[in-house]
PDB file of N, CA and C in Angstrom:
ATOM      1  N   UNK A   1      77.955 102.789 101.402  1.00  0.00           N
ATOM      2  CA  UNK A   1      79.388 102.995 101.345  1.00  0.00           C
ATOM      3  C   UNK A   1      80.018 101.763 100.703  1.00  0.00           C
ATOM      4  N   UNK A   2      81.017 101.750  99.916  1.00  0.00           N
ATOM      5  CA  UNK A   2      81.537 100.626  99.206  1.00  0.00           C
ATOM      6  C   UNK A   2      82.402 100.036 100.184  1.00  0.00           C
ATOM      7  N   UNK A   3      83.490  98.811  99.792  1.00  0.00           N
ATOM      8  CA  UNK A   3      84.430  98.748 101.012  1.00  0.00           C
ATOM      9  C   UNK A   3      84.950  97.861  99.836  1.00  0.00           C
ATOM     10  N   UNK A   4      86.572  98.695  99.690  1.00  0.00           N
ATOM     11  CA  UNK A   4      87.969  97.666  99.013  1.00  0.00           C
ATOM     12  C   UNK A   4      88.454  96.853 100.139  1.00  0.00           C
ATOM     13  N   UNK A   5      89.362  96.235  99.602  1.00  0.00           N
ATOM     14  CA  UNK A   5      89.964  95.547 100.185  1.00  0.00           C
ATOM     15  C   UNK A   5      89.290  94.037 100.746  1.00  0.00           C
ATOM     16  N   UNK A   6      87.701  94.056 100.608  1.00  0.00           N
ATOM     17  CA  UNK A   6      87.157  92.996 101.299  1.00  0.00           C
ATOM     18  C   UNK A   6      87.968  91.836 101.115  1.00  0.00           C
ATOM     19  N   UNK A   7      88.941  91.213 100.224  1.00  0.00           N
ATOM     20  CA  UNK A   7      89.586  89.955 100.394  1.00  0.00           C
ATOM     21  C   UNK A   7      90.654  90.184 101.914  1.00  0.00           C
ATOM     22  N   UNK A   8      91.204  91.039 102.724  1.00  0.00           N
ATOM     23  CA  UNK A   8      91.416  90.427 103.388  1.00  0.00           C
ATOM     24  C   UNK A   8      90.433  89.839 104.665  1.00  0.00           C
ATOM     25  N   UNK A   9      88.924  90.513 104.624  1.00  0.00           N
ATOM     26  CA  UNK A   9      88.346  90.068 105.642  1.00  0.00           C
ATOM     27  C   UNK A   9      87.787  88.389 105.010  1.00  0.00           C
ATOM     28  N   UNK A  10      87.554  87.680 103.841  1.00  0.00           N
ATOM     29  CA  UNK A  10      87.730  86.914 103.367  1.00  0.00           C
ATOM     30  C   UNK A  10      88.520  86.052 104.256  1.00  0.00           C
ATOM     31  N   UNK A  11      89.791  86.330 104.140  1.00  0.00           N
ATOM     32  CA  UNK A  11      91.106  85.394 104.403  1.00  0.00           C
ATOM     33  C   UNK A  11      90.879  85.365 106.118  1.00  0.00           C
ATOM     34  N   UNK A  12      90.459  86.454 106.615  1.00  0.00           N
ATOM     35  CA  UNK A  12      90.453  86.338 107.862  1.00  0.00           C
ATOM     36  C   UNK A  12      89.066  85.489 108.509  1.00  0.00           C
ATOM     37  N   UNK A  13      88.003  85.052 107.654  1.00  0.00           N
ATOM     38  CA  UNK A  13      86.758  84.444 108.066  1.00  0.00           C
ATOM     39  C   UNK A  13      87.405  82.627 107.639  1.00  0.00           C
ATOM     40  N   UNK A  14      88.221  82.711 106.547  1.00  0.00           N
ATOM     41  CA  UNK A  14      88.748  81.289 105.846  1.00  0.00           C
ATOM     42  C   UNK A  14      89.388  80.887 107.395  1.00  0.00           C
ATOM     43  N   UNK A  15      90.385  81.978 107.980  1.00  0.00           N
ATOM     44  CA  UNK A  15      91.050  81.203 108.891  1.00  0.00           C
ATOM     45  C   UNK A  15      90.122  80.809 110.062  1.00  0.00           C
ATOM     46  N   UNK A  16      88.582  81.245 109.917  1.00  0.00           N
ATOM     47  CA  UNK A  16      88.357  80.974 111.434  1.00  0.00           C
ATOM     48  C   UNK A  16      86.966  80.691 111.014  1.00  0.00           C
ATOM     49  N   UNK A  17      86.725  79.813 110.205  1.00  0.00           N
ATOM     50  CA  UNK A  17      85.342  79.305 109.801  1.00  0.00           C
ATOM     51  C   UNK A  17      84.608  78.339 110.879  1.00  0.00           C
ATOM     52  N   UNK A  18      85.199  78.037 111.740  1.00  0.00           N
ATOM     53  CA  UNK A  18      84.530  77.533 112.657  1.00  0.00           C
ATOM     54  C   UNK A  18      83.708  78.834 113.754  1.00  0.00           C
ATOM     55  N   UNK A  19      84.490  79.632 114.066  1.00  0.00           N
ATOM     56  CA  UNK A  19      83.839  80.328 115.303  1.00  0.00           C
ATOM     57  C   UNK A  19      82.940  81.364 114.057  1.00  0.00           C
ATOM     58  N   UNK A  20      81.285  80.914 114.396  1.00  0.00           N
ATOM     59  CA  UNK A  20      80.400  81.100 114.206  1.00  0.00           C
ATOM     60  C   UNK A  20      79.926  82.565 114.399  1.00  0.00           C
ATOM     61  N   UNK A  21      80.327  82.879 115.908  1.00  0.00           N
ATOM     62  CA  UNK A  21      79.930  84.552 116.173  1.00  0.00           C
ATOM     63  C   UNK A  21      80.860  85.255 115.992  1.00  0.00           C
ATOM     64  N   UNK A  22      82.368  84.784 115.525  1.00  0.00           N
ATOM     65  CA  UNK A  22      83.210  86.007 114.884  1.00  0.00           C
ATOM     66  C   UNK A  22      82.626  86.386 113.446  1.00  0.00           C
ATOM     67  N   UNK A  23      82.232  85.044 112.721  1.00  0.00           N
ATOM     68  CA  UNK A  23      81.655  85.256 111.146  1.00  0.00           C
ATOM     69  C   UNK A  23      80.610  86.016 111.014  1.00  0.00           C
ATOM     70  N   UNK A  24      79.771  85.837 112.590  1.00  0.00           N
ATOM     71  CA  UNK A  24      78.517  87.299 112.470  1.00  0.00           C
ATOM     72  C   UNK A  24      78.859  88.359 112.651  1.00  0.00           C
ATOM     73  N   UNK A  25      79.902  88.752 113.598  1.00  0.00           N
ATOM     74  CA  UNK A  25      80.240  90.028 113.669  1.00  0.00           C
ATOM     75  C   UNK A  25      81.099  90.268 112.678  1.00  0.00           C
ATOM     76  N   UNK A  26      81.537  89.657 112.112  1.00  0.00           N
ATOM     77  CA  UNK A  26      82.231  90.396 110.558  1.00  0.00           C
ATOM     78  C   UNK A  26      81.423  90.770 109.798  1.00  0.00           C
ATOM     79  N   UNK A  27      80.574  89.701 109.502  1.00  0.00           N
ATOM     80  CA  UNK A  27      79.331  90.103 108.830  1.00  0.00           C
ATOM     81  C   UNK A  27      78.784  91.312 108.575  1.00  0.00           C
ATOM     82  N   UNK A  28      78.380  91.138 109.969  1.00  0.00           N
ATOM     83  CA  UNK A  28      77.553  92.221 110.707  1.00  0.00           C
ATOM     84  C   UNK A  28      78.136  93.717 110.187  1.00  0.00           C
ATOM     85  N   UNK A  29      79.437  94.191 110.752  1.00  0.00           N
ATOM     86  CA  UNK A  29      80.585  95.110 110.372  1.00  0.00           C
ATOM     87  C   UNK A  29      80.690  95.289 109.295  1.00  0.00           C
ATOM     88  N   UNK A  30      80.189  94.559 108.255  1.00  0.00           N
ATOM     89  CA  UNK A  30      80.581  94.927 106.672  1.00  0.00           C
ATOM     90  C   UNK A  30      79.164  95.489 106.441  1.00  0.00           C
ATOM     91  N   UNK A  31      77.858  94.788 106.881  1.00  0.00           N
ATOM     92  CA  UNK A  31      76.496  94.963 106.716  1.00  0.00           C
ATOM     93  C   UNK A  31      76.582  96.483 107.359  1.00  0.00           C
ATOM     94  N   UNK A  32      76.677  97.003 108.491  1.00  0.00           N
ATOM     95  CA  UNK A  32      76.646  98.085 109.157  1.00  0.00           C
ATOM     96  C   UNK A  32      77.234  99.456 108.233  1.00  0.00           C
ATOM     97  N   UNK A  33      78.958  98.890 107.148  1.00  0.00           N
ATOM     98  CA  UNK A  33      79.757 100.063 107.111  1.00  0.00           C
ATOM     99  C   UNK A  33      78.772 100.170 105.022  1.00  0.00           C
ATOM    100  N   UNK A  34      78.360  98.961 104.615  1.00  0.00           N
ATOM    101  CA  UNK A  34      77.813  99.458 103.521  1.00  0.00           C
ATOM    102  C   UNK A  34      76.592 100.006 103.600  1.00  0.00           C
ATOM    103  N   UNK A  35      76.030 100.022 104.817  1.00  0.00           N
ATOM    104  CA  UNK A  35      74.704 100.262 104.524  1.00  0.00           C
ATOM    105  C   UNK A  35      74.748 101.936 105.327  1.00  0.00           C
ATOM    106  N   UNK A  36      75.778 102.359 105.640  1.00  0.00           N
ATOM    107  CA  UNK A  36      76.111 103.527 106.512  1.00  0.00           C
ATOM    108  C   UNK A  36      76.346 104.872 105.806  1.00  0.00           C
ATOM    109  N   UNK A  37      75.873 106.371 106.459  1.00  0.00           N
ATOM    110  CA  UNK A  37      76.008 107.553 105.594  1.00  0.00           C
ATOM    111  C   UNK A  37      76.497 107.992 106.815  1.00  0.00           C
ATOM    112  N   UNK A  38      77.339 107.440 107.360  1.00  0.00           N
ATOM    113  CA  UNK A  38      78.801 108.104 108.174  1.00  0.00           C
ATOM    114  C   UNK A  38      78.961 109.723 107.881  1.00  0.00           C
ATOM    115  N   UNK A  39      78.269 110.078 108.591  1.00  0.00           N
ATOM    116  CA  UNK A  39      79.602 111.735 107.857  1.00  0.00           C
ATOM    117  C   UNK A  39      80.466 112.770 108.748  1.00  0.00           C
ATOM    118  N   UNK A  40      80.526 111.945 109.594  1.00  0.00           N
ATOM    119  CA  UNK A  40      81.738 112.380 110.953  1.00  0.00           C
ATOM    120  C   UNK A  40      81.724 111.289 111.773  1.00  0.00           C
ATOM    121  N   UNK A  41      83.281 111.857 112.165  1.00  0.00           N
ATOM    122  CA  UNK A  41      83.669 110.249 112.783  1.00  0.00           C
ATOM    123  C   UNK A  41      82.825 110.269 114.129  1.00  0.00           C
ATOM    124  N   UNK A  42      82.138 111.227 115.280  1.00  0.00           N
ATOM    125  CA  UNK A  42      81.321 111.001 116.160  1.00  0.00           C
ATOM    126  C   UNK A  42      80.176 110.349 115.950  1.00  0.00           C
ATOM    127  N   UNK A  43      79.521 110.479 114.595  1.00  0.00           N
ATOM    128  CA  UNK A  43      78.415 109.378 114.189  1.00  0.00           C
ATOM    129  C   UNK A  43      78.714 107.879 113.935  1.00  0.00           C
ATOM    130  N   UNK A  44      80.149 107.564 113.821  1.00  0.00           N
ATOM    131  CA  UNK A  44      80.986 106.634 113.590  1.00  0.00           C
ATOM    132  C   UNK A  44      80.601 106.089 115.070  1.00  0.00           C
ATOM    133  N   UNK A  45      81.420 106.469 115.762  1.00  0.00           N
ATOM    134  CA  UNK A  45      81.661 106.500 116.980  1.00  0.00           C
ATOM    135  C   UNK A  45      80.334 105.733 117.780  1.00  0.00           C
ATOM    136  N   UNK A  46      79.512 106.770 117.638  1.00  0.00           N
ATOM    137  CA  UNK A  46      78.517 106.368 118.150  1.00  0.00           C
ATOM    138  C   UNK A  46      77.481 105.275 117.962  1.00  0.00           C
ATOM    139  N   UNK A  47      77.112 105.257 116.979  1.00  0.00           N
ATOM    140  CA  UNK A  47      77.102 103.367 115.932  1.00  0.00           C
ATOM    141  C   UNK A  47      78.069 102.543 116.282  1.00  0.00           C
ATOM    142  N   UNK A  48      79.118 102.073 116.715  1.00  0.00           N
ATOM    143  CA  UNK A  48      80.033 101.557 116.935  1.00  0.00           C
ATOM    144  C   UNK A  48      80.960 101.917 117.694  1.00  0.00           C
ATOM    145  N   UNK A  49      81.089 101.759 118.807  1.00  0.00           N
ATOM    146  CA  UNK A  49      81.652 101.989 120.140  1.00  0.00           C
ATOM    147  C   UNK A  49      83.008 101.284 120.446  1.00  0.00           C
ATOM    148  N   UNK A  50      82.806 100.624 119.243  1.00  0.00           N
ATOM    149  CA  UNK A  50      84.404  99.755 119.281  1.00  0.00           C
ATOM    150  C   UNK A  50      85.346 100.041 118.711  1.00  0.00           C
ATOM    151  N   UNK A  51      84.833 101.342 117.631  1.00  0.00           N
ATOM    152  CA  UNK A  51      85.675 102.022 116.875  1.00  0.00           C
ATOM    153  C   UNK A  51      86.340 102.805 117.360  1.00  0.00           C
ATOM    154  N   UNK A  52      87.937 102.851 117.153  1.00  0.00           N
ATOM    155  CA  UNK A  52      89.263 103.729 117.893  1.00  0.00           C
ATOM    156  C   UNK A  52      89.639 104.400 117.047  1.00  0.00           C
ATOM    157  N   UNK A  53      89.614 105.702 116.627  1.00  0.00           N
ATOM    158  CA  UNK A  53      90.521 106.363 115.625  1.00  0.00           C
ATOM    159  C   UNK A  53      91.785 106.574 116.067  1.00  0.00           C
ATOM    160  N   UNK A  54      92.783 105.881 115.148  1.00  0.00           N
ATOM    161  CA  UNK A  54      94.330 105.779 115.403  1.00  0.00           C
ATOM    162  C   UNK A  54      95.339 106.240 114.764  1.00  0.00           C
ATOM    163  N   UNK A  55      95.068 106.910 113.563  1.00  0.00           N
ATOM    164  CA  UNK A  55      95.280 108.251 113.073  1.00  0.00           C
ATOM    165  C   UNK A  55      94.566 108.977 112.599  1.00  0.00           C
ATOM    166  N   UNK A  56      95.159 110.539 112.064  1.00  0.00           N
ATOM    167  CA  UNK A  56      94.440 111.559 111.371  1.00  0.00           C
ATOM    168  C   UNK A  56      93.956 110.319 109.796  1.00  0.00           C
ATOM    169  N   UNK A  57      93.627 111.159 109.599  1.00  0.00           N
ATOM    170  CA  UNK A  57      93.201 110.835 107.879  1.00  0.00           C
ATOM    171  C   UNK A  57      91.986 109.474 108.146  1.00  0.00           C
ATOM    172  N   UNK A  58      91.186 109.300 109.115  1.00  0.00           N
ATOM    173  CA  UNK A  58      90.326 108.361 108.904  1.00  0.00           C
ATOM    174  C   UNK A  58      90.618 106.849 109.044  1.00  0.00           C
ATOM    175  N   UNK A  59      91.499 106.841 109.721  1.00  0.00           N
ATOM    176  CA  UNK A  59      91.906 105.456 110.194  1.00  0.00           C
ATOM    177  C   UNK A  59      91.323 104.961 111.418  1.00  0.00           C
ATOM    178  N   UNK A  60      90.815 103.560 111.203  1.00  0.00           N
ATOM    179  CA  UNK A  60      90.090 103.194 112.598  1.00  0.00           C
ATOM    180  C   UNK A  60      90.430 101.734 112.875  1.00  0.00           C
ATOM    181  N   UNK A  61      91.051 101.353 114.174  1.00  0.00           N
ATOM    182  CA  UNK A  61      90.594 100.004 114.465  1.00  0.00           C
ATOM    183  C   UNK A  61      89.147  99.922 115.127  1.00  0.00           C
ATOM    184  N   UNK A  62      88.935  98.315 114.204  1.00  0.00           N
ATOM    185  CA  UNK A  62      87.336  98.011 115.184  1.00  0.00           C
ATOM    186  C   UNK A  62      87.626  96.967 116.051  1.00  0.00           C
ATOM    187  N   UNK A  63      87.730  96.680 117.265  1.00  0.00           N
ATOM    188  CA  UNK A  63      87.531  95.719 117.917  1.00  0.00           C
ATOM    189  C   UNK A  63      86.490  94.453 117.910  1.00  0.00           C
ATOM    190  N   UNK A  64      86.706  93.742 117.535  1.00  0.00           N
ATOM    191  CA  UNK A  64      85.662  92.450 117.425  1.00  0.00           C
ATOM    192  C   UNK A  64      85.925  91.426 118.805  1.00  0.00           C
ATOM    193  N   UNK A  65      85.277  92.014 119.606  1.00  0.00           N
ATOM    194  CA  UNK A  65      85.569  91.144 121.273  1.00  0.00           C
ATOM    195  C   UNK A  65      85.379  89.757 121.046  1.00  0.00           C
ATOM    196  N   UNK A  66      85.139  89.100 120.312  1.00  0.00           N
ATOM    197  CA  UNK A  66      84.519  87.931 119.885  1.00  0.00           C
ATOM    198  C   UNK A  66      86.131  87.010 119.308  1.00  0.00           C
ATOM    199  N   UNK A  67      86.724  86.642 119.892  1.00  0.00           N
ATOM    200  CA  UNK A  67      87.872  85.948 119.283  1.00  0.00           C
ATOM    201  C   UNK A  67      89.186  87.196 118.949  1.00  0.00           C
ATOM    202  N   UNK A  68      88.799  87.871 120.538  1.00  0.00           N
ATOM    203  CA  UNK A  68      89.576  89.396 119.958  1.00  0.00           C
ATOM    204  C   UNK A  68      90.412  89.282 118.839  1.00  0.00           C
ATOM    205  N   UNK A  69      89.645  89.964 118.020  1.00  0.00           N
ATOM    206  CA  UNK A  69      90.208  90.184 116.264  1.00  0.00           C
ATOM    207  C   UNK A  69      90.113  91.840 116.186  1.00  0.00           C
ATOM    208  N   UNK A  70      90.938  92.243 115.701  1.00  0.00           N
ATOM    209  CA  UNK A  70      90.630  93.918 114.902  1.00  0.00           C
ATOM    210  C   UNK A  70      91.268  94.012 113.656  1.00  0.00           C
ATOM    211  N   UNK A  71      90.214  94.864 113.412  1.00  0.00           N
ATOM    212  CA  UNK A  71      90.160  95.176 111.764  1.00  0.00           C
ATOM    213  C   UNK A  71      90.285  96.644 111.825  1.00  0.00           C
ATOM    214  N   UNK A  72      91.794  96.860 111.004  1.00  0.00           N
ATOM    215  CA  UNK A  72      91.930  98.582 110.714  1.00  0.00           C
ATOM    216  C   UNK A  72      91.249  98.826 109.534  1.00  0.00           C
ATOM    217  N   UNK A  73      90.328  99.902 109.207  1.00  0.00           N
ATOM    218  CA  UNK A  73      89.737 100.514 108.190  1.00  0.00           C
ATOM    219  C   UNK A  73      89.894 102.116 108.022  1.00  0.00           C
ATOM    220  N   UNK A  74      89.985 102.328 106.845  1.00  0.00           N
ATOM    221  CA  UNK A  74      90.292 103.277 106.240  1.00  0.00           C
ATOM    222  C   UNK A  74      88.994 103.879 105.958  1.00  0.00           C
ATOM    223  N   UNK A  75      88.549 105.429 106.093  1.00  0.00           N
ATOM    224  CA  UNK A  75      86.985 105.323 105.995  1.00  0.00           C
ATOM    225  C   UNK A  75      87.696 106.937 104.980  1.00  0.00           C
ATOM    226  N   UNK A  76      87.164 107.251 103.911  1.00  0.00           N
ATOM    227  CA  UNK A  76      87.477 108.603 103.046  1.00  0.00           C
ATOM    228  C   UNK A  76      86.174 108.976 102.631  1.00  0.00           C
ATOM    229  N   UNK A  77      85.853 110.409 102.508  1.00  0.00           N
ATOM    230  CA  UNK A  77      85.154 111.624 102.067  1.00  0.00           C
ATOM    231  C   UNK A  77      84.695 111.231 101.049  1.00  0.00           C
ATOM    232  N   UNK A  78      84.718 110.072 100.241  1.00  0.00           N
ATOM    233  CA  UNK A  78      83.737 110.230  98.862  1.00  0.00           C
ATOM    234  C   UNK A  78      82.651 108.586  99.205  1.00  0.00           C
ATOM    235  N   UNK A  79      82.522 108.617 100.443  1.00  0.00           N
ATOM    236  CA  UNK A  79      81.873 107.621 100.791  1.00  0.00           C
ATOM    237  C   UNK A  79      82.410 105.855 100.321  1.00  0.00           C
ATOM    238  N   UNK A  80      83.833 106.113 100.859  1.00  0.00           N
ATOM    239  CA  UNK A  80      84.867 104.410 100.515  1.00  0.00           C
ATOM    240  C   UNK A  80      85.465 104.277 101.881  1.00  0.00           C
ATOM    241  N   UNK A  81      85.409 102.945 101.929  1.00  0.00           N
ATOM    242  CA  UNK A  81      86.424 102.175 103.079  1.00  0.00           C
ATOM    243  C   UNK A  81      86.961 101.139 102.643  1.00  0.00           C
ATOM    244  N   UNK A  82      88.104 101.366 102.385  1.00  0.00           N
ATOM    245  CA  UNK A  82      89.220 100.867 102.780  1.00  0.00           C
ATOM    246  C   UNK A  82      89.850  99.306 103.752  1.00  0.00           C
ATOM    247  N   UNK A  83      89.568  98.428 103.679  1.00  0.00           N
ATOM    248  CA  UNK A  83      90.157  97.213 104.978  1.00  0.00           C
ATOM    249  C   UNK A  83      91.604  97.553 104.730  1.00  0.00           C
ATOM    250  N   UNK A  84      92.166  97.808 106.042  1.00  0.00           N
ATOM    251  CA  UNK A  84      93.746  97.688 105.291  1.00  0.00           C
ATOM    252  C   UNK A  84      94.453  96.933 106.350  1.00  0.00           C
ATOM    253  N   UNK A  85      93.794  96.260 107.484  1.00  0.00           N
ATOM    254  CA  UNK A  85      94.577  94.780 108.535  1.00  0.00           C
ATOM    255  C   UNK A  85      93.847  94.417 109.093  1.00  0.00           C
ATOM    256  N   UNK A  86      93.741  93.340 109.223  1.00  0.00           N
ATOM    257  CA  UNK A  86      92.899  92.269 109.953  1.00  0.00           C
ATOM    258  C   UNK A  86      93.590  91.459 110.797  1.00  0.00           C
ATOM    259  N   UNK A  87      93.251  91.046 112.328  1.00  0.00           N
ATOM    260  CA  UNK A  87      94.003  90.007 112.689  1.00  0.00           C
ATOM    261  C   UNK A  87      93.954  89.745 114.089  1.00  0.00           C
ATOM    262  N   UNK A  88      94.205  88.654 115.026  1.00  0.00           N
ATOM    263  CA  UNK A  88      94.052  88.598 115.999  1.00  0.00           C
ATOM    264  C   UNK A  88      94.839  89.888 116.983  1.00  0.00           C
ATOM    265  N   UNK A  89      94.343  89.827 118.422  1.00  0.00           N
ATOM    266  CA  UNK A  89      94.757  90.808 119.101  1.00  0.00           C
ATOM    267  C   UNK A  89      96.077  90.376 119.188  1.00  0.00           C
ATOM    268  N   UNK A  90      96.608  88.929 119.517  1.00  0.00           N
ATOM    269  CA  UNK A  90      98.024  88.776 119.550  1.00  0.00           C
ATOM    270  C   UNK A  90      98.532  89.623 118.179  1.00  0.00           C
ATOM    271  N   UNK A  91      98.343  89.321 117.433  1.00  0.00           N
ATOM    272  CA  UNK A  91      99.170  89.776 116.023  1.00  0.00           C
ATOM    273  C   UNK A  91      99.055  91.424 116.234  1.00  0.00           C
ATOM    274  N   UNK A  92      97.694  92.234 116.621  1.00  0.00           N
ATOM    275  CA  UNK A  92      97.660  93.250 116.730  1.00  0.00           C
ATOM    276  C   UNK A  92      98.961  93.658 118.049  1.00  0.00           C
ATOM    277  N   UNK A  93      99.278  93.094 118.831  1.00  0.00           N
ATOM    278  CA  UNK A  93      99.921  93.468 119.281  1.00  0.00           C
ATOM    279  C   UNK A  93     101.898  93.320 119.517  1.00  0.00           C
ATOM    280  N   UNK A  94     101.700  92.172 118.370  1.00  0.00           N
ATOM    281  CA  UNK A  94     103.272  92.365 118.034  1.00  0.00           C
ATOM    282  C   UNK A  94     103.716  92.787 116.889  1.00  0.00           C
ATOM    283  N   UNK A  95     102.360  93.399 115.589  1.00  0.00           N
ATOM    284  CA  UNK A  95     102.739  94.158 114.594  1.00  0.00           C
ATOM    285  C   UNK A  95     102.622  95.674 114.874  1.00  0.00           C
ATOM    286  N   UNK A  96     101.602  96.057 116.321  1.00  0.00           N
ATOM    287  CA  UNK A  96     101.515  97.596 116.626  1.00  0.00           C
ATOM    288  C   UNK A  96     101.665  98.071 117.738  1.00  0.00           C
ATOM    289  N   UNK A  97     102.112  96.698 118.540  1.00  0.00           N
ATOM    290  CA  UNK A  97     102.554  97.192 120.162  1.00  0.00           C
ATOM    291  C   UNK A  97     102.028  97.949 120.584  1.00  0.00           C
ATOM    292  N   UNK A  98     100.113  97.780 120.460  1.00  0.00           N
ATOM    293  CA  UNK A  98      99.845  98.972 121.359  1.00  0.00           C
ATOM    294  C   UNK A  98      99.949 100.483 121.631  1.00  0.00           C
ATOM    295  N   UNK A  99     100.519 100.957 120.418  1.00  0.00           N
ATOM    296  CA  UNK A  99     101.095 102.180 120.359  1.00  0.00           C
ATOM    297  C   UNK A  99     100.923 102.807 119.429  1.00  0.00           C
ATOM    298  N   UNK A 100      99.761 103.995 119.368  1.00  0.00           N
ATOM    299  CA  UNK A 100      99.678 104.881 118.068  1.00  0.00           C
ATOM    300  C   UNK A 100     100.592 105.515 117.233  1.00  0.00           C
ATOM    301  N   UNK A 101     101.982 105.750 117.499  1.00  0.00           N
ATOM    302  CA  UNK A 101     102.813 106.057 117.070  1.00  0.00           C
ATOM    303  C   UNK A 101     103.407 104.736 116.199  1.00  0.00           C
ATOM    304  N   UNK A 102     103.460 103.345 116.769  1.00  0.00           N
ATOM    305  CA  UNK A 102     103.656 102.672 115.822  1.00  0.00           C
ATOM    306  C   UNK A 102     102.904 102.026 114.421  1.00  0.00           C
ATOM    307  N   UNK A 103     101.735 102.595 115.053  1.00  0.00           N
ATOM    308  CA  UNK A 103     100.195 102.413 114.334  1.00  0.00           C
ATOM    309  C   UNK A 103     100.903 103.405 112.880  1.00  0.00           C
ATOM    310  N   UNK A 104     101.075 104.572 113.687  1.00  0.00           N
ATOM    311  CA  UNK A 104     101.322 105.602 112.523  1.00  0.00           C
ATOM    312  C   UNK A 104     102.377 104.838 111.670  1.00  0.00           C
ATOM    313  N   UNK A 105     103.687 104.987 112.005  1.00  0.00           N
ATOM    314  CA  UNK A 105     104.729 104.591 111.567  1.00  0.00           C
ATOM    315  C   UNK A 105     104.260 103.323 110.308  1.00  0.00           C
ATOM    316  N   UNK A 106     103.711 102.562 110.827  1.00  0.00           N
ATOM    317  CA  UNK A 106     103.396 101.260 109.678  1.00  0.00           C
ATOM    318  C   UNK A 106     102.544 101.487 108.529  1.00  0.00           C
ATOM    319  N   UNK A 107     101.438 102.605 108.833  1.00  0.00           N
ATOM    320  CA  UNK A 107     100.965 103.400 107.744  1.00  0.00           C
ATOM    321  C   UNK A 107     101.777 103.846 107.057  1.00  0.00           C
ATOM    322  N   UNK A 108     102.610 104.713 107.361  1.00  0.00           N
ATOM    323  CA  UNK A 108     103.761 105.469 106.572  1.00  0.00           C
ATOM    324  C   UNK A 108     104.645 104.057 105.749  1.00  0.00           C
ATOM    325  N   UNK A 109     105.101 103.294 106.363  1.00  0.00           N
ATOM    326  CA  UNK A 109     105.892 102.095 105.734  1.00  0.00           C
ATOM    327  C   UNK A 109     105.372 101.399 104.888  1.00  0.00           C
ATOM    328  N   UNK A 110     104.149 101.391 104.813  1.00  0.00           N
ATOM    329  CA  UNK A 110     102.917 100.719 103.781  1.00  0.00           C
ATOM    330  C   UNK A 110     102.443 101.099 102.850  1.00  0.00           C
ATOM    331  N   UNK A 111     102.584 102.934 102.776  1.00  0.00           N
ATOM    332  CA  UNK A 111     102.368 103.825 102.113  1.00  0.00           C
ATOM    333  C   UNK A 111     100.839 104.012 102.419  1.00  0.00           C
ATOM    334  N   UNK A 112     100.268 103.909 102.910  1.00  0.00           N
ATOM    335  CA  UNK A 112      98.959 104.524 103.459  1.00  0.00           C
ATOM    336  C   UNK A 112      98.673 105.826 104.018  1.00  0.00           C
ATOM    337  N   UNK A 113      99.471 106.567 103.999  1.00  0.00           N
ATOM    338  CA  UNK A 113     100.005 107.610 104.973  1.00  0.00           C
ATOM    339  C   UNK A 113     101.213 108.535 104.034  1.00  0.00           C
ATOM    340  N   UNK A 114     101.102 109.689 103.873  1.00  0.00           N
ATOM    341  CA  UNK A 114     102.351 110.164 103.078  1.00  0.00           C
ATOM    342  C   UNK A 114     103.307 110.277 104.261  1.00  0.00           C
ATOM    343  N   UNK A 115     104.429 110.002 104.293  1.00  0.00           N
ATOM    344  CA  UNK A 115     105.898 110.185 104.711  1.00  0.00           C
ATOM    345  C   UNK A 115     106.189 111.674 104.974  1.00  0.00           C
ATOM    346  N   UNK A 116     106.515 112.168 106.220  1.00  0.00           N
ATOM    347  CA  UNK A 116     106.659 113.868 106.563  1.00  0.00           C
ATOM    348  C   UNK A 116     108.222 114.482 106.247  1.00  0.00           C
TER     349      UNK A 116
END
């Protein structure tokens, strides 16, 4: 599977080049989603248990317990993913409050998401 966007997981390893086992589990997470023939999100799921689908259309946060960080990814039908936020759980939680509806909403504002 390919994966765009990799510069922001980049920016997010720059900010935290010291903690060693967040840089493996990023790693790791990029190693896992290119080397993956995903073809429903329960096989998703099940490979990765940290994965939350948080809207329709293939949107997932992954939890990285490790310096709680999550990374939303975009996963689409022609075998592409997408990074489209990265960031600590604080940030996850004053850019999405915890709330799939605001999850949605910021897709839509970002244009990730068509507008209803």
């Amino acid at each position: 599977m390919n994966i765009a966007n990799k510069n922001i997981l980049a920016k997010l390893i720059r900010k935290n080049q010291g903690n060693i086992r967040l840089l493996k589990a990023v790693k790791q997470l990029i190693k896992e989603i290119e080397e993956s023939s995903w073809s429903t999100p329960h096989e998703l799921v099940e490979k990765r248990p940290d994965a939350d689908c948080v809207s329709s259309g293939g949107f997932y946060f992954f939890n990285i317990n490790i310096h709680r960080t999550l990374i939303l990814i975009e996963f689409e039908e022609n075998s592409e993913a997408t990074i489209v936020w990265a960031g600590s759980h604080d940030s996850y939680e004053l850019i999405f409050k915890n709330n799939r509806n605001v999850i949605r909403k910021w897709l839509k504002d970002n244009n990730w998401i068509k507008k209803e």
